[in-house]
C-alpha atoms as a PDB file:
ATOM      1  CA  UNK A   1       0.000   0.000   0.000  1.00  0.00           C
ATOM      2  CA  UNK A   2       2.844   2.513   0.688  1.00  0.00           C
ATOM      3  CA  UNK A   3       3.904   1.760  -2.965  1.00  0.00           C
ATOM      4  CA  UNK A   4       0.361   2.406  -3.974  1.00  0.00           C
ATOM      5  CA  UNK A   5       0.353   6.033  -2.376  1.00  0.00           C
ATOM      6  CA  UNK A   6       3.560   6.878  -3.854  1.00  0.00           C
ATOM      7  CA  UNK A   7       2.816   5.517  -7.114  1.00  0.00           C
ATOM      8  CA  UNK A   8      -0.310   7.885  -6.880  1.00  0.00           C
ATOM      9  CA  UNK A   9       1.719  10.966  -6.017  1.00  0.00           C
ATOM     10  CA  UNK A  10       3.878  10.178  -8.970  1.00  0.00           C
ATOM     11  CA  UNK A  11       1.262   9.057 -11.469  1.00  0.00           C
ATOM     12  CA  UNK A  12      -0.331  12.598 -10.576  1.00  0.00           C
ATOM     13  CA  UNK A  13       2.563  15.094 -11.381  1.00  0.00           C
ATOM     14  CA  UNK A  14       3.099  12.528 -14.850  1.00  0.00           C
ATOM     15  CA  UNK A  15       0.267  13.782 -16.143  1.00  0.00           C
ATOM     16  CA  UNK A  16       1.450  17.241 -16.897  1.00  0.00           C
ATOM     17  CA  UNK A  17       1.632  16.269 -20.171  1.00  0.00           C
ATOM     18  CA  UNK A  18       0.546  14.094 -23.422  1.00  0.00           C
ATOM     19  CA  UNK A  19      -1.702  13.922 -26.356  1.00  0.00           C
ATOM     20  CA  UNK A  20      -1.908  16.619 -28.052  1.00  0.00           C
ATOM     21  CA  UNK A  21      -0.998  17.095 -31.719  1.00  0.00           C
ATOM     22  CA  UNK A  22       1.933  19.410 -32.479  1.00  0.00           C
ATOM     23  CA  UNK A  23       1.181  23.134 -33.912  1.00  0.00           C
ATOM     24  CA  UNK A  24      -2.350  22.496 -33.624  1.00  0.00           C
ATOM     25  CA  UNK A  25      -5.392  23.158 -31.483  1.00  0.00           C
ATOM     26  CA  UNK A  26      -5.519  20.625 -28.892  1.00  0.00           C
ATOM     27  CA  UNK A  27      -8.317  18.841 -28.416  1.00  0.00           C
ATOM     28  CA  UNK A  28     -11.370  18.221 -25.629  1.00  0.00           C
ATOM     29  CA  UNK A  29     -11.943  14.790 -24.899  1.00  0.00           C
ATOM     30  CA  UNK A  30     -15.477  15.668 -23.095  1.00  0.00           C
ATOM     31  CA  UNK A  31     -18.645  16.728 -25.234  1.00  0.00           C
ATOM     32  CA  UNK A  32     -17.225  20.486 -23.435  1.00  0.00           C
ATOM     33  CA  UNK A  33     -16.342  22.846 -26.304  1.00  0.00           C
ATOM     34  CA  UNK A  34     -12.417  23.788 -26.296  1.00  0.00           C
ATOM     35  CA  UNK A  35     -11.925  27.473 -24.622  1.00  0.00           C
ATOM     36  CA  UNK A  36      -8.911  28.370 -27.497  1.00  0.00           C
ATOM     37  CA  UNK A  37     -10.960  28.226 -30.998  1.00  0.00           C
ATOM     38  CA  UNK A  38      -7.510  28.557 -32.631  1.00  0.00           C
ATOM     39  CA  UNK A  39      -3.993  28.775 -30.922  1.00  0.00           C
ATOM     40  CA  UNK A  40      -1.283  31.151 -31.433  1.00  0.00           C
ATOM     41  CA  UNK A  41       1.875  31.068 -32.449  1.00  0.00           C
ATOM     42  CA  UNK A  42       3.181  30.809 -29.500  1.00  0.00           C
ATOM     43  CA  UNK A  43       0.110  28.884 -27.981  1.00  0.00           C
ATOM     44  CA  UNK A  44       0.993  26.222 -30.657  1.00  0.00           C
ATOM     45  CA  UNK A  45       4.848  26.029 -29.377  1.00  0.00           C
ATOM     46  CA  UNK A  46       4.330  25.927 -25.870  1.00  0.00           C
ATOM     47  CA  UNK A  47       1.602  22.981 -26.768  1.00  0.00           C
ATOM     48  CA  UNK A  48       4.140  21.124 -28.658  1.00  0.00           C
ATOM     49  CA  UNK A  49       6.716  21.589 -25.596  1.00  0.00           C
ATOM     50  CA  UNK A  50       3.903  19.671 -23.322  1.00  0.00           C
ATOM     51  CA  UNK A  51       3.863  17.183 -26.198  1.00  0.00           C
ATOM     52  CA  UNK A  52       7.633  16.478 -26.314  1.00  0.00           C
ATOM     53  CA  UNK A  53       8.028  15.984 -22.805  1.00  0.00           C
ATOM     54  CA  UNK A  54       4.635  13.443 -22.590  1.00  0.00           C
ATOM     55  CA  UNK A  55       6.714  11.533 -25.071  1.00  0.00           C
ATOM     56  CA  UNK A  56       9.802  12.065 -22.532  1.00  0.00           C
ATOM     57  CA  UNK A  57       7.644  10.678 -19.534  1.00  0.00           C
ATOM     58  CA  UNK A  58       5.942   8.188 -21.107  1.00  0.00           C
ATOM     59  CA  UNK A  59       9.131   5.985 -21.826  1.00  0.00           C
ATOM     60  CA  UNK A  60      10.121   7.118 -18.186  1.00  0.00           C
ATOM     61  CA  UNK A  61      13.061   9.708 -19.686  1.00  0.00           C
ATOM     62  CA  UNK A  62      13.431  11.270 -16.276  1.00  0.00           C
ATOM     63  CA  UNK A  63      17.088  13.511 -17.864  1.00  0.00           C
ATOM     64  CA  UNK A  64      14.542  13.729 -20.875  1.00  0.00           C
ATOM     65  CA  UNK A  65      11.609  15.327 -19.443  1.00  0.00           C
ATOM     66  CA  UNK A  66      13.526  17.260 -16.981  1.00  0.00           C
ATOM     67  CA  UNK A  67      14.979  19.755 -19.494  1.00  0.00           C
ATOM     68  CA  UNK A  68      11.508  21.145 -20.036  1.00  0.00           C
ATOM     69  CA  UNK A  69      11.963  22.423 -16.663  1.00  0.00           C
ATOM     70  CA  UNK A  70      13.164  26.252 -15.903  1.00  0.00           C
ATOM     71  CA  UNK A  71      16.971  24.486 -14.464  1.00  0.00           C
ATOM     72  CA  UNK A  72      16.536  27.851 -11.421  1.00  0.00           C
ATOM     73  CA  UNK A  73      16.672  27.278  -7.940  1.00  0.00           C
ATOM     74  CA  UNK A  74      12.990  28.572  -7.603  1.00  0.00           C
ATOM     75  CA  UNK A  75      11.085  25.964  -9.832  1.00  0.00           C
ATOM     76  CA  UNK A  76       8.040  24.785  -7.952  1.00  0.00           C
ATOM     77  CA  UNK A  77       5.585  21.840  -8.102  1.00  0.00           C
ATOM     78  CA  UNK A  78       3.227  20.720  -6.069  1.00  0.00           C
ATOM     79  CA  UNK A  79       2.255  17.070  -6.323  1.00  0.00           C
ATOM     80  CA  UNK A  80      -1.173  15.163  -4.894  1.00  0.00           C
ATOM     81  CA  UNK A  81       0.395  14.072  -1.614  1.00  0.00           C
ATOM     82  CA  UNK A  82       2.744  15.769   0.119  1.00  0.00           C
ATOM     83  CA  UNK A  83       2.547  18.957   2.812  1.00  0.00           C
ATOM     84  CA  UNK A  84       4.660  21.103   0.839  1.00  0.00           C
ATOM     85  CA  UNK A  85       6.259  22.138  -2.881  1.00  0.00           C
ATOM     86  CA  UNK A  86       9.148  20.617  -4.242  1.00  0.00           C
ATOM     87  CA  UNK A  87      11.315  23.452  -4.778  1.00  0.00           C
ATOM     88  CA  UNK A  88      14.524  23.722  -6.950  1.00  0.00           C
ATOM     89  CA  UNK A  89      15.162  21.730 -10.206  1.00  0.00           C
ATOM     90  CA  UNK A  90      17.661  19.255  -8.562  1.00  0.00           C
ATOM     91  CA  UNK A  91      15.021  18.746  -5.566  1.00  0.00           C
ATOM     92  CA  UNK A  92      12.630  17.889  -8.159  1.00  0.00           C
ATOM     93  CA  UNK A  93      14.979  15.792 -10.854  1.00  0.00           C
ATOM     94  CA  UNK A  94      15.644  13.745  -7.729  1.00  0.00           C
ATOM     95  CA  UNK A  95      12.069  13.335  -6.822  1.00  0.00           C
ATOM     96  CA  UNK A  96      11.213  12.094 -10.190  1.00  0.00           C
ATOM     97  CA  UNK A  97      13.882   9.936 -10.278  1.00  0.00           C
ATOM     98  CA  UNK A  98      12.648   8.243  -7.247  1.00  0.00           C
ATOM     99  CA  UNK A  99       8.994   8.310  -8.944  1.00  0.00           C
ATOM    100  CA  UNK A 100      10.004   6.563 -11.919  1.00  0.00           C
ATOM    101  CA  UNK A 101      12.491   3.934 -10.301  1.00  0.00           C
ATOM    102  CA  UNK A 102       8.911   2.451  -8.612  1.00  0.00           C
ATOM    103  CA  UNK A 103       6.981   2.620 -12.196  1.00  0.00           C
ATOM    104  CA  UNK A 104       7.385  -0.585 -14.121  1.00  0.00           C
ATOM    105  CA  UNK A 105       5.536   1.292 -17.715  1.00  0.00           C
ATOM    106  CA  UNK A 106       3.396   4.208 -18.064  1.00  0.00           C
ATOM    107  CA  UNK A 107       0.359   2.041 -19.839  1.00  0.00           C
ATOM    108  CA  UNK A 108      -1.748   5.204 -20.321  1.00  0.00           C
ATOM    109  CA  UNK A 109      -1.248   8.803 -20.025  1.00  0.00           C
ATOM    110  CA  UNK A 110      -4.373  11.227 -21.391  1.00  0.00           C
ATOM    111  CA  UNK A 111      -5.051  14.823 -21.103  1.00  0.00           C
ATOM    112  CA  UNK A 112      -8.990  16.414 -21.702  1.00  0.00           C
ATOM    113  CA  UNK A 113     -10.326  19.647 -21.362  1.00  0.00           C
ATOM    114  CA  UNK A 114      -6.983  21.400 -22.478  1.00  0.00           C
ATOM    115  CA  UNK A 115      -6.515  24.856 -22.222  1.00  0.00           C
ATOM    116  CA  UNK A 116      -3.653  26.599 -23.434  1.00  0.00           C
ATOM    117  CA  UNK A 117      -3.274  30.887 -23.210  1.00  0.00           C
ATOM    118  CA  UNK A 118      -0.184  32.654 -23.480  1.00  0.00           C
ATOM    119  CA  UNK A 119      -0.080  36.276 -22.644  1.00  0.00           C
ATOM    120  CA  UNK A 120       3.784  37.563 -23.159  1.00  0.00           C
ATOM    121  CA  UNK A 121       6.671  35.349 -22.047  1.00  0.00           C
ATOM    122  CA  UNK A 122       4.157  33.884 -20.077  1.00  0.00           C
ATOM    123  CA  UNK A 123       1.712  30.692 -20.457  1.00  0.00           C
ATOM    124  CA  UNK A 124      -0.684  28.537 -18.859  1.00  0.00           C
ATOM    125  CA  UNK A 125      -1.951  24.746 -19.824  1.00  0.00           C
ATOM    126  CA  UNK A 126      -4.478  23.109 -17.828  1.00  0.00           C
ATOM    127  CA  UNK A 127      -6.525  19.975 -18.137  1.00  0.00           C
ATOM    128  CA  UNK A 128      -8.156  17.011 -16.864  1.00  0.00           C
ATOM    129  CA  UNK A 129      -5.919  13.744 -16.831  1.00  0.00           C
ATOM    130  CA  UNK A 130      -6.174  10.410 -16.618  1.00  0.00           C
ATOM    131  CA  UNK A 131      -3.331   8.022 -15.567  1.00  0.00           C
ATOM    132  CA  UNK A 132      -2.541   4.451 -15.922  1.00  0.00           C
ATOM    133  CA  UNK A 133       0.477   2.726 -14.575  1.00  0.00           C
ATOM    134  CA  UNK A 134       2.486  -0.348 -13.488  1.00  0.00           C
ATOM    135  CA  UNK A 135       4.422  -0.806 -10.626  1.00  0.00           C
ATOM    136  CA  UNK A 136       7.638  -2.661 -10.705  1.00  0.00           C
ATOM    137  CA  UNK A 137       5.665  -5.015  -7.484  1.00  0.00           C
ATOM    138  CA  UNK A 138       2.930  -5.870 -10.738  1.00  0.00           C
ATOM    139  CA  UNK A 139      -0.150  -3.635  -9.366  1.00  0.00           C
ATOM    140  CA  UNK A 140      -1.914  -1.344 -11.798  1.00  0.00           C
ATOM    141  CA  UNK A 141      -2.600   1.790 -10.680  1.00  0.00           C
ATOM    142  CA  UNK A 142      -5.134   4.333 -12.435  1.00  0.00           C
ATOM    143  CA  UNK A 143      -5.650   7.461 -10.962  1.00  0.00           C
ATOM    144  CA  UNK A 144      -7.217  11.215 -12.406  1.00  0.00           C
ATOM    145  CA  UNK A 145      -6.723  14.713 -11.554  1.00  0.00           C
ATOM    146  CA  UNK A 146      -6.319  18.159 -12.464  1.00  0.00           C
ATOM    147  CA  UNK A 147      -2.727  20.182 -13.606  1.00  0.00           C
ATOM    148  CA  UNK A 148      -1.590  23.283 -14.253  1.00  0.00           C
ATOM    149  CA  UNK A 149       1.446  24.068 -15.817  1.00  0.00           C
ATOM    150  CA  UNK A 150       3.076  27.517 -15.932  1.00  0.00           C
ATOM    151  CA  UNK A 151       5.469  28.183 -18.279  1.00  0.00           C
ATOM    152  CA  UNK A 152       8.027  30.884 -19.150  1.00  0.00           C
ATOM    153  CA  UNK A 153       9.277  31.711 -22.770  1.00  0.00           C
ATOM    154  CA  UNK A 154      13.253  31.257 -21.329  1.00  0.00           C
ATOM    155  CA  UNK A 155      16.206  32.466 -24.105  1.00  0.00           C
ATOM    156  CA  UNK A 156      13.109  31.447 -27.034  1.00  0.00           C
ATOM    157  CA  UNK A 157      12.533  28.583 -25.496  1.00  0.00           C
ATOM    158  CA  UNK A 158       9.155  27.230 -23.346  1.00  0.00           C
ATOM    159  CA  UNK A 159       9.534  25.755 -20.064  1.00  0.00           C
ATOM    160  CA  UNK A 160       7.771  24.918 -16.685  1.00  0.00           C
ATOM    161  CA  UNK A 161       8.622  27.197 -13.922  1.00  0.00           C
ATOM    162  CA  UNK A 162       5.730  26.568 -11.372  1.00  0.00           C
ATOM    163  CA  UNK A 163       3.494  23.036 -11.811  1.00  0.00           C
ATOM    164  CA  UNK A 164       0.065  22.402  -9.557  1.00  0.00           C
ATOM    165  CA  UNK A 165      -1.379  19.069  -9.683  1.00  0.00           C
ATOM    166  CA  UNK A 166      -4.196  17.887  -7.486  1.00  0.00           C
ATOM    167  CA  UNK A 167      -7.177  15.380  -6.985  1.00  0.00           C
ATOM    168  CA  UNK A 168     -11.324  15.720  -7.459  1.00  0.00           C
ATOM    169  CA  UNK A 169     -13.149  15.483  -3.965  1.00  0.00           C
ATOM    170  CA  UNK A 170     -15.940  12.682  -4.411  1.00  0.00           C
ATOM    171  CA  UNK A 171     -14.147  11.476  -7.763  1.00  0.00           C
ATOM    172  CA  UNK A 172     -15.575   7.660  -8.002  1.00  0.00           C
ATOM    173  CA  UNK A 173     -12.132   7.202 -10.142  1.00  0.00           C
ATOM    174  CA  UNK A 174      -9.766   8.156  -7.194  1.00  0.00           C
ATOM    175  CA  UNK A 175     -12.298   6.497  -4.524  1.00  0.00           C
ATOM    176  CA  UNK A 176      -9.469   3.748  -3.224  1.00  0.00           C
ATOM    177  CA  UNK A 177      -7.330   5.917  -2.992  1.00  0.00           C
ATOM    178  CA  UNK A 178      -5.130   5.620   0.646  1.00  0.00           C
END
């Protein structure tokens, strides 16, 4: 069970990311109407960024995914368990590293209700995910949630300075959870 709560904090923060087409609008996978009608040019990159690293975390590329992190001291995520942020790119390399050691294959990773807005050298993504995993004990573990992602246009380049994941109250999906 103590591999099931940590494989629940993990599977949350994974889900940052994945499934959405590159340069184009990404799509709701709920009968909800998407909030961007058409993305811009910068909406587009900093969707394809999310995209890149999904395809990073779904192999379990922890030196892969991590470089669409700000690399500054002040990075922040919060994850689904825990009392407190994970501050600091190392802090958070090393907690992911940890994450993935326990994760056997990511056997689904799925994003809905996407948003994406940029306004400056600023941007937002949020959405609905849905996570599937197995442990390296055999257990499956499926869990959903909410993210947002915060990123900063760095030296022309999109990355994640602040991430915010967290769990539905009453959510039959998340109802064993420990």
């Amino acid at each position: 069970m103590k591999t099931r709560h940590r494989m629940l904090w993990a599977g949350s923060a994974l889900c940052a990311l994945t499934l959405m087409t590159p340069a184009t609008k990404p799509q709701a996978k709920s009968q909800e109407k998407p909030t961007n009608p058409a993305l811009s040019k910068d909406e587009a990159a900093l969707a394809q960024a999310e995209e890149a690293q999904g395809v990073k975390i779904r192999t379990r590329d922890v030196a892969g995914f991590m470089k669409y992190y700000a690399h500054r001291d002040d990075l922040t995520m919060y994850d689904t368990a825990g009392e407190d942020a994970l501050v600091g790119w190392d802090t958070i390399r090393k907690h992911w590293e940890k994450q993935m050691d326990e994760i056997l294959q990511v056997n689904r990773l799925e994003l809905s209700k996407v948003r994406v807005r940029v306004v400056g050298d600023l941007g937002f993504l949020t959405a609905t995910w849905k996570l599937e995993v197995t442990t390296r004990e055999g257990e499956k573990v499926a869990q959903t949630g909410r993210v947002t992602d915060i990123w900063q246009k760095l030296d022309g380049k999109w990355l994640i300075v602040h991430e915010h994941n967290s769990i539905p109250f009453g959510d039959a999906d998340n109802a064993n959870r420990p």
